[in-house]
PDB file of N, CA and C in Angstrom:
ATOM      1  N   UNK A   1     186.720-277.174 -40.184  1.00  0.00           N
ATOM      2  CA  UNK A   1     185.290-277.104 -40.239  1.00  0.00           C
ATOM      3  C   UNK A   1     184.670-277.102 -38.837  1.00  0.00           C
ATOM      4  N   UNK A   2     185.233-277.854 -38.276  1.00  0.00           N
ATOM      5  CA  UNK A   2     184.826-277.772 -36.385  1.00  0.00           C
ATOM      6  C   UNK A   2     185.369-276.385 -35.809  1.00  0.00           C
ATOM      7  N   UNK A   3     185.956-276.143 -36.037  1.00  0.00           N
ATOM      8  CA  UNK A   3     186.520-274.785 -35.682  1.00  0.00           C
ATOM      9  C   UNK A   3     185.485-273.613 -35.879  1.00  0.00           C
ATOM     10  N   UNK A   4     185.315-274.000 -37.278  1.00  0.00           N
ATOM     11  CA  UNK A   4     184.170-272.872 -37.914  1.00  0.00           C
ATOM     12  C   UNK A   4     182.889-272.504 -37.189  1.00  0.00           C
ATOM     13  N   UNK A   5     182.317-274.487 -36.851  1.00  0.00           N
ATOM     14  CA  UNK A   5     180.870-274.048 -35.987  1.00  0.00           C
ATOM     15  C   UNK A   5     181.359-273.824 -34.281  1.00  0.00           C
ATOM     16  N   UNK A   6     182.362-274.174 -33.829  1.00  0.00           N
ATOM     17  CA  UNK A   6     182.173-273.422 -32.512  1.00  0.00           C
ATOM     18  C   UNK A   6     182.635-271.956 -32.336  1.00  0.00           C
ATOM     19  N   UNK A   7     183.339-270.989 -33.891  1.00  0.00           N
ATOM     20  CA  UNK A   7     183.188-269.708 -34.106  1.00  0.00           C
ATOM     21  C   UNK A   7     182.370-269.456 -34.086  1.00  0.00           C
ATOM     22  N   UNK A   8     181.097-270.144 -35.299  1.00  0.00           N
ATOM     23  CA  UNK A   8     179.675-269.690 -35.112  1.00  0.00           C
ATOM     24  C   UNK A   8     179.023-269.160 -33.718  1.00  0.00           C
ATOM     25  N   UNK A   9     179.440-270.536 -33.243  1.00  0.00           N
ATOM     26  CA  UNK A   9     178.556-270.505 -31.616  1.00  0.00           C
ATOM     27  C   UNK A   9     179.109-268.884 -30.777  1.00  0.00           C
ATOM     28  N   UNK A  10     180.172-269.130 -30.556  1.00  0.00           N
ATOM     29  CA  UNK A  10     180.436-268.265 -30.093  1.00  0.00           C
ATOM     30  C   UNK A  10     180.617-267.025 -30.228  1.00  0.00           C
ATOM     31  N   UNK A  11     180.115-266.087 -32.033  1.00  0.00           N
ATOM     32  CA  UNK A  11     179.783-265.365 -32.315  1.00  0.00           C
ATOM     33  C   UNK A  11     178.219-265.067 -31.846  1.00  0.00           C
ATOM     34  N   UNK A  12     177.414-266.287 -31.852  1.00  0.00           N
ATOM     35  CA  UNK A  12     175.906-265.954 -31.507  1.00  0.00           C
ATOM     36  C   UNK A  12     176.054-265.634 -30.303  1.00  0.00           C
ATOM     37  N   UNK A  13     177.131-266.085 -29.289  1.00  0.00           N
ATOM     38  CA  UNK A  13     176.824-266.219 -28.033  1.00  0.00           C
ATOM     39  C   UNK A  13     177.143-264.542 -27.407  1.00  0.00           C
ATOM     40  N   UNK A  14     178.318-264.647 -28.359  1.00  0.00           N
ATOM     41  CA  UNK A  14     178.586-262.558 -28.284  1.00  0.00           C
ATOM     42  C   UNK A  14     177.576-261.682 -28.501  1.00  0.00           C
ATOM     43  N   UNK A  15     176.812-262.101 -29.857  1.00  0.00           N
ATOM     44  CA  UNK A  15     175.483-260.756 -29.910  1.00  0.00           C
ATOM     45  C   UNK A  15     174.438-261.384 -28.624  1.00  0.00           C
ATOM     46  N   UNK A  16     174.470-262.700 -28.401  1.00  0.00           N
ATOM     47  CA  UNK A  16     173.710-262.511 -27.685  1.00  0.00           C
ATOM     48  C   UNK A  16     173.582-261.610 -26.404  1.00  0.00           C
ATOM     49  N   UNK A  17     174.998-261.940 -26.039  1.00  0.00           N
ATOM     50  CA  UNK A  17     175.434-260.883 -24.667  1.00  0.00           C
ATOM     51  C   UNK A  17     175.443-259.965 -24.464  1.00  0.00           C
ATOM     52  N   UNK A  18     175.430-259.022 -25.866  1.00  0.00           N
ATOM     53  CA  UNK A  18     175.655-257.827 -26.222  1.00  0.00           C
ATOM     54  C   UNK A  18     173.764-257.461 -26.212  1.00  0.00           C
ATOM     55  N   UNK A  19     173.141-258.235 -27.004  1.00  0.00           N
ATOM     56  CA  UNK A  19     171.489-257.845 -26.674  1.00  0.00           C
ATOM     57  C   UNK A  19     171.193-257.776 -25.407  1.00  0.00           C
ATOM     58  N   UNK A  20     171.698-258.695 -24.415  1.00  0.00           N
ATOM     59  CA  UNK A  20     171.191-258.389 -23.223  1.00  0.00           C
ATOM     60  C   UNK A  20     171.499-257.234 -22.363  1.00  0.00           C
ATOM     61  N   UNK A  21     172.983-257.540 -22.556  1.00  0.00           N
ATOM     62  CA  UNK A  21     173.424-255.777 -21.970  1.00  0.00           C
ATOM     63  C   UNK A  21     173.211-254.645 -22.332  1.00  0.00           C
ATOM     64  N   UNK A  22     172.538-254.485 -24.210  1.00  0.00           N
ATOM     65  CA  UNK A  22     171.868-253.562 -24.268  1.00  0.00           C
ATOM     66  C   UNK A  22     170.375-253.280 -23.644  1.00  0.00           C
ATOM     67  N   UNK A  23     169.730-254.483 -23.481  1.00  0.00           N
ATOM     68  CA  UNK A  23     168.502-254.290 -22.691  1.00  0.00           C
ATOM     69  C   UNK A  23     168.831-253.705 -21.313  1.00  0.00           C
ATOM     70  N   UNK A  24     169.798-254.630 -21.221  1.00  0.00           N
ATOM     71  CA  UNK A  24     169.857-254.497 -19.193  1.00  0.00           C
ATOM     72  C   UNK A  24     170.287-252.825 -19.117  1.00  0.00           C
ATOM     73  N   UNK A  25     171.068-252.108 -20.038  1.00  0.00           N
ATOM     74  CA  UNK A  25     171.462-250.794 -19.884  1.00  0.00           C
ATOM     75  C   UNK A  25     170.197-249.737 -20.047  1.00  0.00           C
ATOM     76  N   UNK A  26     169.648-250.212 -21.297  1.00  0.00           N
ATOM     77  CA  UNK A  26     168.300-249.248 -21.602  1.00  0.00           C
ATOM     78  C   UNK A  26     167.187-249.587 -20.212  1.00  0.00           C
ATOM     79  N   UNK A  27     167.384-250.245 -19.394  1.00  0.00           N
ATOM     80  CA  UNK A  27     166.458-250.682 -17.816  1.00  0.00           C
ATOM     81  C   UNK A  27     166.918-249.695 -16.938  1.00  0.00           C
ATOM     82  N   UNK A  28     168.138-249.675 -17.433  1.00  0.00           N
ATOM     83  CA  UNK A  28     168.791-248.734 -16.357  1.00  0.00           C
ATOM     84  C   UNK A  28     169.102-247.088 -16.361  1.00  0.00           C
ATOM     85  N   UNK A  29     168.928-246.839 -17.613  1.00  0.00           N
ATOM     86  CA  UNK A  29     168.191-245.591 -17.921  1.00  0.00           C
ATOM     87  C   UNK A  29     167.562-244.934 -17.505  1.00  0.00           C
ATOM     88  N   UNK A  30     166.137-245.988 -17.698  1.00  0.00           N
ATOM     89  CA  UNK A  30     164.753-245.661 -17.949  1.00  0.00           C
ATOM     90  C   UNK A  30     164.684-245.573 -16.265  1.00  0.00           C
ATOM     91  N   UNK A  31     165.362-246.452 -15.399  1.00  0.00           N
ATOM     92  CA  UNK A  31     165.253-246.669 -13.713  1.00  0.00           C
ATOM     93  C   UNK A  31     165.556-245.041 -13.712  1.00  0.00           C
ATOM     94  N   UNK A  32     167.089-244.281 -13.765  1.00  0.00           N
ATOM     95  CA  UNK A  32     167.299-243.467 -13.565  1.00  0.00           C
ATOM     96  C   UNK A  32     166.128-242.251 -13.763  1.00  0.00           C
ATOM     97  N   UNK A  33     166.279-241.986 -15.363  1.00  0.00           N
ATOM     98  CA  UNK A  33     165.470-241.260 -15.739  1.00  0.00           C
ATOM     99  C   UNK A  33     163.601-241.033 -15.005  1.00  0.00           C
ATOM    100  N   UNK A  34     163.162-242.236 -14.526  1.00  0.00           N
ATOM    101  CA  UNK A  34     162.024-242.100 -13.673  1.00  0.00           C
ATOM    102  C   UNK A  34     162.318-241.988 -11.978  1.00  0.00           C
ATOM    103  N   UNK A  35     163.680-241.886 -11.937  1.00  0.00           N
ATOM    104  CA  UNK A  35     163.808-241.121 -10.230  1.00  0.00           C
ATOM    105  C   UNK A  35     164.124-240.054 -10.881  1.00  0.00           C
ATOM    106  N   UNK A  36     164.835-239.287 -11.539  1.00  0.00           N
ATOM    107  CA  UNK A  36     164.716-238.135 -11.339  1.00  0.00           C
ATOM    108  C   UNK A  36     163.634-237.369 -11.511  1.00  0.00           C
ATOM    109  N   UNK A  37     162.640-237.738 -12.269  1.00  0.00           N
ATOM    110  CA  UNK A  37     161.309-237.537 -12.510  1.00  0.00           C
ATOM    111  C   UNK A  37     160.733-237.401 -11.001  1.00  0.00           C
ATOM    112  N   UNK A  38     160.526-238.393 -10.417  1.00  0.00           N
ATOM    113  CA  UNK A  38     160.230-238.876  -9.229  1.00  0.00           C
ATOM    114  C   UNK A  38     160.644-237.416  -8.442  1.00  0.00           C
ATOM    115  N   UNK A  39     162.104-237.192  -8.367  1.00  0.00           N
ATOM    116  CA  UNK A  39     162.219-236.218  -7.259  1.00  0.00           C
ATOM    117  C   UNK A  39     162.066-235.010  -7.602  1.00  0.00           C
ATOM    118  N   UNK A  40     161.514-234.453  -9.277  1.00  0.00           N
ATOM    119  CA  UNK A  40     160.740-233.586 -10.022  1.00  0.00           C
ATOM    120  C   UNK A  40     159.988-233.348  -9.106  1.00  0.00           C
ATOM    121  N   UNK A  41     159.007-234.423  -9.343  1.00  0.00           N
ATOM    122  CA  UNK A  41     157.374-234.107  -8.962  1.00  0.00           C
ATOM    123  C   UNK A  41     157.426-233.905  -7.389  1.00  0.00           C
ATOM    124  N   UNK A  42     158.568-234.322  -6.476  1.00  0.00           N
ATOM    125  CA  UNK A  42     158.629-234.092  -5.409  1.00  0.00           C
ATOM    126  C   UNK A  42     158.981-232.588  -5.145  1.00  0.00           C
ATOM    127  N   UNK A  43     159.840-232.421  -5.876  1.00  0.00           N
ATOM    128  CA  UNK A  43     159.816-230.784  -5.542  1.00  0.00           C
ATOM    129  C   UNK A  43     159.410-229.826  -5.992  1.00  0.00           C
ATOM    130  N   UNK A  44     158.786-230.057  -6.629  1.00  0.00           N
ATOM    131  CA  UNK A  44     157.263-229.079  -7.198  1.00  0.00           C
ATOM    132  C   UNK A  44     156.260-229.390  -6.152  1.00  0.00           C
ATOM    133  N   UNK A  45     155.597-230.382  -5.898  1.00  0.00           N
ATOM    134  CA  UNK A  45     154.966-230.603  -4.468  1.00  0.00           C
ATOM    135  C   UNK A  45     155.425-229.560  -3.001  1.00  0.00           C
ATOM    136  N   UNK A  46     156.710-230.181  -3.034  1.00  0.00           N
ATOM    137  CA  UNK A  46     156.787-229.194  -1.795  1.00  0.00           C
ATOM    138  C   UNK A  46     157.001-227.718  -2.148  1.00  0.00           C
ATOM    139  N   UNK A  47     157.088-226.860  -3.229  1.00  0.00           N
ATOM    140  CA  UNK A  47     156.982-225.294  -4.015  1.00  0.00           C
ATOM    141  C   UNK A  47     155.481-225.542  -3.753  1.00  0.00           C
ATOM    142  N   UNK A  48     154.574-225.777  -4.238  1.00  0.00           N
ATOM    143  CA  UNK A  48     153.138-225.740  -4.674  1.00  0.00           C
ATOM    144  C   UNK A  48     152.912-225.730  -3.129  1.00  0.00           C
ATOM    145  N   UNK A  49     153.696-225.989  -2.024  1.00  0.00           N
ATOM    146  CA  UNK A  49     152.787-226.648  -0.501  1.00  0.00           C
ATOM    147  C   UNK A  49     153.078-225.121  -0.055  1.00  0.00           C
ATOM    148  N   UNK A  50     154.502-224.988  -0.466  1.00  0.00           N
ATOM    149  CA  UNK A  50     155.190-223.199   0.477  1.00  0.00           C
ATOM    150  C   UNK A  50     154.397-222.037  -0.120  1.00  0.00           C
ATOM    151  N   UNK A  51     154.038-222.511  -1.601  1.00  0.00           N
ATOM    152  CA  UNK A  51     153.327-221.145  -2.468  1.00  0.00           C
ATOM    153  C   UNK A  51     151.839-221.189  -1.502  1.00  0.00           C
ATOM    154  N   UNK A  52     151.263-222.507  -0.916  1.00  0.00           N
ATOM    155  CA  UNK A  52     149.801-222.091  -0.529  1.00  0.00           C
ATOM    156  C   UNK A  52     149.785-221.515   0.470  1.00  0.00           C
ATOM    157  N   UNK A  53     150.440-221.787   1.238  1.00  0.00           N
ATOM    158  CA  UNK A  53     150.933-221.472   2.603  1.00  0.00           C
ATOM    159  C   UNK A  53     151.282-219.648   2.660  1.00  0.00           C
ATOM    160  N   UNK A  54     152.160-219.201   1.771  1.00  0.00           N
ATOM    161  CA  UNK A  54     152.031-218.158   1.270  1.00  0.00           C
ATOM    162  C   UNK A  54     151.266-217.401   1.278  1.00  0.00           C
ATOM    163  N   UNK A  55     150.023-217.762   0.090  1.00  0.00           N
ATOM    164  CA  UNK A  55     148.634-217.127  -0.178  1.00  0.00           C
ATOM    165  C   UNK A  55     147.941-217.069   0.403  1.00  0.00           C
ATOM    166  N   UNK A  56     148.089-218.085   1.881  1.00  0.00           N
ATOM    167  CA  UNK A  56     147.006-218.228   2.783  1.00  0.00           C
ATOM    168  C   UNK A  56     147.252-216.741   3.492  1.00  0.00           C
ATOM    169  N   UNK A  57     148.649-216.909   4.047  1.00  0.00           N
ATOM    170  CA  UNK A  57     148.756-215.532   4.966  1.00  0.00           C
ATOM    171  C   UNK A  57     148.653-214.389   3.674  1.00  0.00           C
ATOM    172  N   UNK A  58     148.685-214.259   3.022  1.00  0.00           N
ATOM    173  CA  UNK A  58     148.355-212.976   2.090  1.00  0.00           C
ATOM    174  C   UNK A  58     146.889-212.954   2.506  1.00  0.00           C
ATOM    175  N   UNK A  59     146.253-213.781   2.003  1.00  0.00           N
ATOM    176  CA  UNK A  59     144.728-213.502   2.114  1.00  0.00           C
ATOM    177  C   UNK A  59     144.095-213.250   3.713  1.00  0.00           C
ATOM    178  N   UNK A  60     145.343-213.558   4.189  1.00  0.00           N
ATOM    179  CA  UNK A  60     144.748-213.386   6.141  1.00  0.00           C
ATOM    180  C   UNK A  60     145.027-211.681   5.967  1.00  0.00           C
ATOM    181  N   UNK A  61     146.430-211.660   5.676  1.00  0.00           N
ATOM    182  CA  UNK A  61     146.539-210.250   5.644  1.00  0.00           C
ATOM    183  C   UNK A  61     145.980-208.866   4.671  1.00  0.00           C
ATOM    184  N   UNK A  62     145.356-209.184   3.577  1.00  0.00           N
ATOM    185  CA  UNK A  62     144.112-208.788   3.001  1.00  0.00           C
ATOM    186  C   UNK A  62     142.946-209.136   4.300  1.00  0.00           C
ATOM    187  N   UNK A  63     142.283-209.536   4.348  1.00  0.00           N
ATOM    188  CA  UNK A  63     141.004-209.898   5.375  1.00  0.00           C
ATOM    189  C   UNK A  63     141.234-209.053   6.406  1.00  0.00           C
ATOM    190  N   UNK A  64     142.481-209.268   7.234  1.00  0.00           N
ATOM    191  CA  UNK A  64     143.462-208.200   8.428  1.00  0.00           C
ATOM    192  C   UNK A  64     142.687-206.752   7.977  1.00  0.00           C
ATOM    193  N   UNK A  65     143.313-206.249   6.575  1.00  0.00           N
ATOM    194  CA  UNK A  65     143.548-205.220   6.456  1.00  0.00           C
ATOM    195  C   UNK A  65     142.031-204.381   5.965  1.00  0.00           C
ATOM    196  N   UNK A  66     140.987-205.419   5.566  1.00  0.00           N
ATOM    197  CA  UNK A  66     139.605-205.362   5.513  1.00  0.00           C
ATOM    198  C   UNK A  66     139.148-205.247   6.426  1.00  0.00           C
ATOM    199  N   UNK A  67     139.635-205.939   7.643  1.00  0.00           N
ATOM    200  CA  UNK A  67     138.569-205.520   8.559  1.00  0.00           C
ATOM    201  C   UNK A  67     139.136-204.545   9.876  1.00  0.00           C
ATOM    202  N   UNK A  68     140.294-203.989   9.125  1.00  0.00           N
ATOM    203  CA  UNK A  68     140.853-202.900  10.264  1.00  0.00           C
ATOM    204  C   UNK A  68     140.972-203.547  11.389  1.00  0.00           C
ATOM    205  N   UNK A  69     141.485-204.762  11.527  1.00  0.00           N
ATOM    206  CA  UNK A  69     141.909-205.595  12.690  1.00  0.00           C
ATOM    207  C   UNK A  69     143.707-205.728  12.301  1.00  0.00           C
ATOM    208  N   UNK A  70     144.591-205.617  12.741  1.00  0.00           N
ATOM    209  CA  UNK A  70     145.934-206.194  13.342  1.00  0.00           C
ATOM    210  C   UNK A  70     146.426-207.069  13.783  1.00  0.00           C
ATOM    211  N   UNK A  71     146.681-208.508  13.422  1.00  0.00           N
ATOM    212  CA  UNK A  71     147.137-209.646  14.193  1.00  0.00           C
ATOM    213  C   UNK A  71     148.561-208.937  14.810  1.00  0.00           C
ATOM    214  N   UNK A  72     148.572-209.199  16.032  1.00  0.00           N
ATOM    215  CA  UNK A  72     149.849-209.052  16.863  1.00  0.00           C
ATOM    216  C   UNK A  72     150.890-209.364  16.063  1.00  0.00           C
ATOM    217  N   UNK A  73     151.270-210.702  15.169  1.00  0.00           N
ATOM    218  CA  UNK A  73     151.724-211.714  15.087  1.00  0.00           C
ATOM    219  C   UNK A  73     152.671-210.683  13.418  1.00  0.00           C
ATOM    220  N   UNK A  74     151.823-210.182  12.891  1.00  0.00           N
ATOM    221  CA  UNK A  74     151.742-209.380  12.024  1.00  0.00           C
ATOM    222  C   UNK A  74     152.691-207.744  11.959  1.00  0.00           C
ATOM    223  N   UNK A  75     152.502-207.557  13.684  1.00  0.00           N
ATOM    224  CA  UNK A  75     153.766-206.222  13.995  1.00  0.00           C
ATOM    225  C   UNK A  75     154.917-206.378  14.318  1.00  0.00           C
ATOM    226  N   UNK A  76     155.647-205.564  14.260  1.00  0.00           N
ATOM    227  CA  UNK A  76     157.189-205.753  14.866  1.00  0.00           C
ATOM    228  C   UNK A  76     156.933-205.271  16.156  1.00  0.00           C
ATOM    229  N   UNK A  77     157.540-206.083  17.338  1.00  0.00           N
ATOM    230  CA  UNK A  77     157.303-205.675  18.457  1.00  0.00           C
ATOM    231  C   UNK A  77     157.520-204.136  18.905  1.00  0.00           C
ATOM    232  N   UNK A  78     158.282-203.568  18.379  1.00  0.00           N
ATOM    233  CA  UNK A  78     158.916-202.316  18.657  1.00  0.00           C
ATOM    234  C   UNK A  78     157.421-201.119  18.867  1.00  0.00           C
ATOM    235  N   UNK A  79     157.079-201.755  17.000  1.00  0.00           N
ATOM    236  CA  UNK A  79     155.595-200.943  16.492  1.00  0.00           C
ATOM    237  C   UNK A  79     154.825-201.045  17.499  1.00  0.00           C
ATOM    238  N   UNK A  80     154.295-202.614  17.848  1.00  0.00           N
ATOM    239  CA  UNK A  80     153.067-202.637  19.178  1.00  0.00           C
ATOM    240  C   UNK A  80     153.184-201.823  20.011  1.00  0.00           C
ATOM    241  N   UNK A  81     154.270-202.306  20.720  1.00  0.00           N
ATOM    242  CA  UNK A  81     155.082-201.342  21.822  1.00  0.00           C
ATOM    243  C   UNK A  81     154.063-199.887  21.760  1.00  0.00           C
ATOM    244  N   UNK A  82     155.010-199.089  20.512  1.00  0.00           N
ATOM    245  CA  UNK A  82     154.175-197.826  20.281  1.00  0.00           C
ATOM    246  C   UNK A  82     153.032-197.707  20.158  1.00  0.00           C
ATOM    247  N   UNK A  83     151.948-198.735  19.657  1.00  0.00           N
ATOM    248  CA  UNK A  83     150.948-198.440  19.500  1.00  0.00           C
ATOM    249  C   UNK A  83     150.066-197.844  20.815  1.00  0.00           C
ATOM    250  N   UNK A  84     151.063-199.393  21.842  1.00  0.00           N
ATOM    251  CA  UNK A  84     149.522-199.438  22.838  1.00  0.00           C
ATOM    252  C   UNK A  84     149.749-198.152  23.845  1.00  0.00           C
ATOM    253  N   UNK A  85     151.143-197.656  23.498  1.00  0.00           N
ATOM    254  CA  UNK A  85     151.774-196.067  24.452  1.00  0.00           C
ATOM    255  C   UNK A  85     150.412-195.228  24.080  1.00  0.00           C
ATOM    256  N   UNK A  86     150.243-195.294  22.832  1.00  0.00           N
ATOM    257  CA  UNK A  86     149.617-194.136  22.290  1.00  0.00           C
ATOM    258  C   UNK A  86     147.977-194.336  22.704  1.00  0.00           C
ATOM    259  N   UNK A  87     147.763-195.470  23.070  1.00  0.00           N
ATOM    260  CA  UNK A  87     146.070-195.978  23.003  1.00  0.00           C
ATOM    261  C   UNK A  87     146.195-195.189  24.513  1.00  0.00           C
ATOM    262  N   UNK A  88     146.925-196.020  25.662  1.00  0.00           N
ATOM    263  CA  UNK A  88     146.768-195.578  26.965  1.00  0.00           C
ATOM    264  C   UNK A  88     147.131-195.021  27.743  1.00  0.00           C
TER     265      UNK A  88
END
């Protein structure tokens, strides 16, 4: 009969261990699962930073090409080269 209740005990003491390590595992999940999230949103941030950056010089080079102006920056040196032969 003594035998029996320190089986008891030590059956409670098993689920108990077992509840915790299921908590402590589902913590550790959820840790994971919100860094990778984390370095999601990080690299969509830096796509969304290269895409503006992008559009900016598109729209310089639209505006460029509106106002029949040429940024240097914009030719291949070779092209300039030729151009300015031909101006002078």
């Amino acid at each position: 009969m003594l035998w029996q209740i320190g089986l008891a005990s030590w059956k409670d003491f098993a689920l108990k261990s077992q509840e915790k390590f299921q908590k402590t595992l589902t913590r550790l999940e959820w840790s994971v699962k919100l860094q990778e999230a984390t370095t999601a949103v990080r690299q969509l941030e830096f796509s969304l930073t290269q895409l503006e950056l992008q559009i900016n010089e598109l729209l310089e080079a639209f505006q460029t090409l509106a106002t029949g102006k040429i940024r240097p920056s914009l030719i291949e040196f070779d092209t300039l080269q030729d151009i300015l032969k031909n101006v002078t």
